[in-house]
Protein backbone atom coordinates (compact mmCIF):
# COMPACT_ATOMS: atom_id res chain seq x y z
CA UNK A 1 -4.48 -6.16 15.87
CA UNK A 2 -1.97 -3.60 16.15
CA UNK A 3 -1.70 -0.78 12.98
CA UNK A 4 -3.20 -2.25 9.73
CA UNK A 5 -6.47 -3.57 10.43
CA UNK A 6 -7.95 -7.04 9.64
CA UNK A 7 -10.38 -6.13 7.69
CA UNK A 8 -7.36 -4.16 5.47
CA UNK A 9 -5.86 -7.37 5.63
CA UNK A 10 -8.53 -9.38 4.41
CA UNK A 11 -8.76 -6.86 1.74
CA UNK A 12 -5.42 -6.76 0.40
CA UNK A 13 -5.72 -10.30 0.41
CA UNK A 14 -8.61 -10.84 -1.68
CA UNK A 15 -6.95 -7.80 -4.07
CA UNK A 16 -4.05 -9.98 -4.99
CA UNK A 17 -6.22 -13.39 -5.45
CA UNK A 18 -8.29 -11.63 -7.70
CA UNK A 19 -5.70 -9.79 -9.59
CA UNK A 20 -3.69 -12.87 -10.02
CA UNK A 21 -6.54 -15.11 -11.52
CA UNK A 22 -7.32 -12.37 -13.37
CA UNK A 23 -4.06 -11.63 -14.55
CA UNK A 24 -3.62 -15.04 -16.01
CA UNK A 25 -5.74 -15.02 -18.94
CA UNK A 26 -4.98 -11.75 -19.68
CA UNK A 27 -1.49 -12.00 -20.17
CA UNK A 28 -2.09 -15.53 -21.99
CA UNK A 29 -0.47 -17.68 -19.11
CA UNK A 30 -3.65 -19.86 -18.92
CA UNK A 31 -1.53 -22.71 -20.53
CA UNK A 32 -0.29 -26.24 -19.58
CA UNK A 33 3.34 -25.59 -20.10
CA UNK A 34 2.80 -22.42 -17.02
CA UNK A 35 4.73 -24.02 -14.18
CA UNK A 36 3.24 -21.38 -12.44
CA UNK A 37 -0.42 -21.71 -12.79
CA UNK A 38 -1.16 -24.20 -10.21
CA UNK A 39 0.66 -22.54 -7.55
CA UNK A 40 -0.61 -19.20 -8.33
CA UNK A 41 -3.96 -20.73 -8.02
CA UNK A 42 -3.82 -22.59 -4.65
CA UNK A 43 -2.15 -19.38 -3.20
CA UNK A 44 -5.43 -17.21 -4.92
CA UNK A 45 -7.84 -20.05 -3.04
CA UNK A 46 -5.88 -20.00 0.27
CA UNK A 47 -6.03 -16.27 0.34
CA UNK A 48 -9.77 -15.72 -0.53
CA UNK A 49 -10.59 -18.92 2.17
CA UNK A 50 -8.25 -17.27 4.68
CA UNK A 51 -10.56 -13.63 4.09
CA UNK A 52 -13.62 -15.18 4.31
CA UNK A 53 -13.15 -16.95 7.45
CA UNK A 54 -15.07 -14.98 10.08
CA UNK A 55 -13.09 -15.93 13.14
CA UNK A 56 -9.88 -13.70 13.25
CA UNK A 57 -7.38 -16.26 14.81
CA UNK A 58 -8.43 -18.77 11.68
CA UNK A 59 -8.35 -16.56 9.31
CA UNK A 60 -4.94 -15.11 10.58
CA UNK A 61 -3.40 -18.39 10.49
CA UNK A 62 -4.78 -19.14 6.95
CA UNK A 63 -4.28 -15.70 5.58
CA UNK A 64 -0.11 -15.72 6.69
CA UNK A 65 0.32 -19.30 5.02
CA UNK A 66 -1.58 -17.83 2.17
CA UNK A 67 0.72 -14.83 1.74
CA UNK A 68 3.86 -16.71 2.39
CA UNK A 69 3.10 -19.32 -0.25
CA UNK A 70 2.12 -15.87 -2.47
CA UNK A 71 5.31 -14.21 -1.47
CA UNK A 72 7.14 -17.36 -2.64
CA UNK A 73 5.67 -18.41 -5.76
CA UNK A 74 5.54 -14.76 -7.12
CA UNK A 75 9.46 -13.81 -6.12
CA UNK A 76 10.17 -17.10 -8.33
CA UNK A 77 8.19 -15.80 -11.13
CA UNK A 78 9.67 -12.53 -11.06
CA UNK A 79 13.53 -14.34 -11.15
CA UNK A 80 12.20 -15.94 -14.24
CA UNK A 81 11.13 -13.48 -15.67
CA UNK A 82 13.94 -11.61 -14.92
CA UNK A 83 16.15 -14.17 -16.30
CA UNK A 84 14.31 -13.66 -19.66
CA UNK A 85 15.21 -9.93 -19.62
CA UNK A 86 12.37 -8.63 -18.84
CA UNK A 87 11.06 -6.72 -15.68
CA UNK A 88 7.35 -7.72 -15.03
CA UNK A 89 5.81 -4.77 -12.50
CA UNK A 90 2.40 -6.81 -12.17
CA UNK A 91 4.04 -9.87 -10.43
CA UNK A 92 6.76 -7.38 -8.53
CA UNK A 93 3.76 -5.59 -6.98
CA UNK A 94 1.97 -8.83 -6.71
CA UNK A 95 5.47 -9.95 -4.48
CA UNK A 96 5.31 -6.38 -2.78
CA UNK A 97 1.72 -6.98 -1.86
CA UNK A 98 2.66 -10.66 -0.48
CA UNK A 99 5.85 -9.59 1.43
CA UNK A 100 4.09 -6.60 3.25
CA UNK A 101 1.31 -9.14 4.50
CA UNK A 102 3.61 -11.92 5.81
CA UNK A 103 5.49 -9.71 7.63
CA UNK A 104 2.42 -7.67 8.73
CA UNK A 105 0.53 -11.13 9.92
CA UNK A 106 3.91 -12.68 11.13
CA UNK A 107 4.25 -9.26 13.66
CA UNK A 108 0.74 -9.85 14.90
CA UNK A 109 1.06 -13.31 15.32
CA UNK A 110 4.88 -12.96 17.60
CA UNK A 111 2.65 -9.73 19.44
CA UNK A 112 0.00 -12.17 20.36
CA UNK A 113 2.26 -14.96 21.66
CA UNK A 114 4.13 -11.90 23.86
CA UNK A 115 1.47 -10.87 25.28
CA UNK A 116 -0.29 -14.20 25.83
CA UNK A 117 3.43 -15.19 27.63
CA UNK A 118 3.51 -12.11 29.65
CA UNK A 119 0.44 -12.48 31.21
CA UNK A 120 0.66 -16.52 31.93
């Protein structure tokens, strides 16, 4: 992997999982009207899954779909919240955090595939 690391990656991974489950009781989501709970759990699971895989190429794969569905469930949080007028930094960092590994995955993922072409 070219620039950030895997192991970085793993890390930031299992940073935002963690923060987000944590966050939810905390901020006194942990309700059955939170349209959001679900998702931001099955993105927390598919991120910690994806870092604990030992075998890069898995845990690449699992850690970009993890960080996409991230990236996509917290940017519609933070609309919604924004709607309500207010400006939640948590979830905007949370987003930050998601957007910076899809694209940082996505990168090593087209690098691979270029290089694996080139030298067929």
């Amino acid at each position: 992997m070219t620039g950030i690391g895997p192991t970085f990656v793993r890390i930031v991974a299992v940073v935002l999982a963690v923060g987000t489950v944590a966050w939810i009781p905390l901020s006194g989501q942990w309700r059955a009207d939170n349209a959001f709970l679900v998702p931001d759990l099955i993105f927390a699971a598919v991120l910690v899954g994806g870092a604990l895989l030992p075998e890069w190429r898995a845990a690449r794969a699992v850690l970009l779909v993890g960080y996409a569905m991230a990236f996509g469930v917290l940017t519609t949080a933070v609309a919604t919240w924004l709607i309500d007028g207010r400006f939640p930094v948590m979830t905007v960092l949370g987003a930050l955090m998601a957007a910076v590994g899809t694209v940082v995955l996505a990168r090593e993922v087209y690098v691979t595939v270029q290089e694996r072409d080139r030298s067929a």
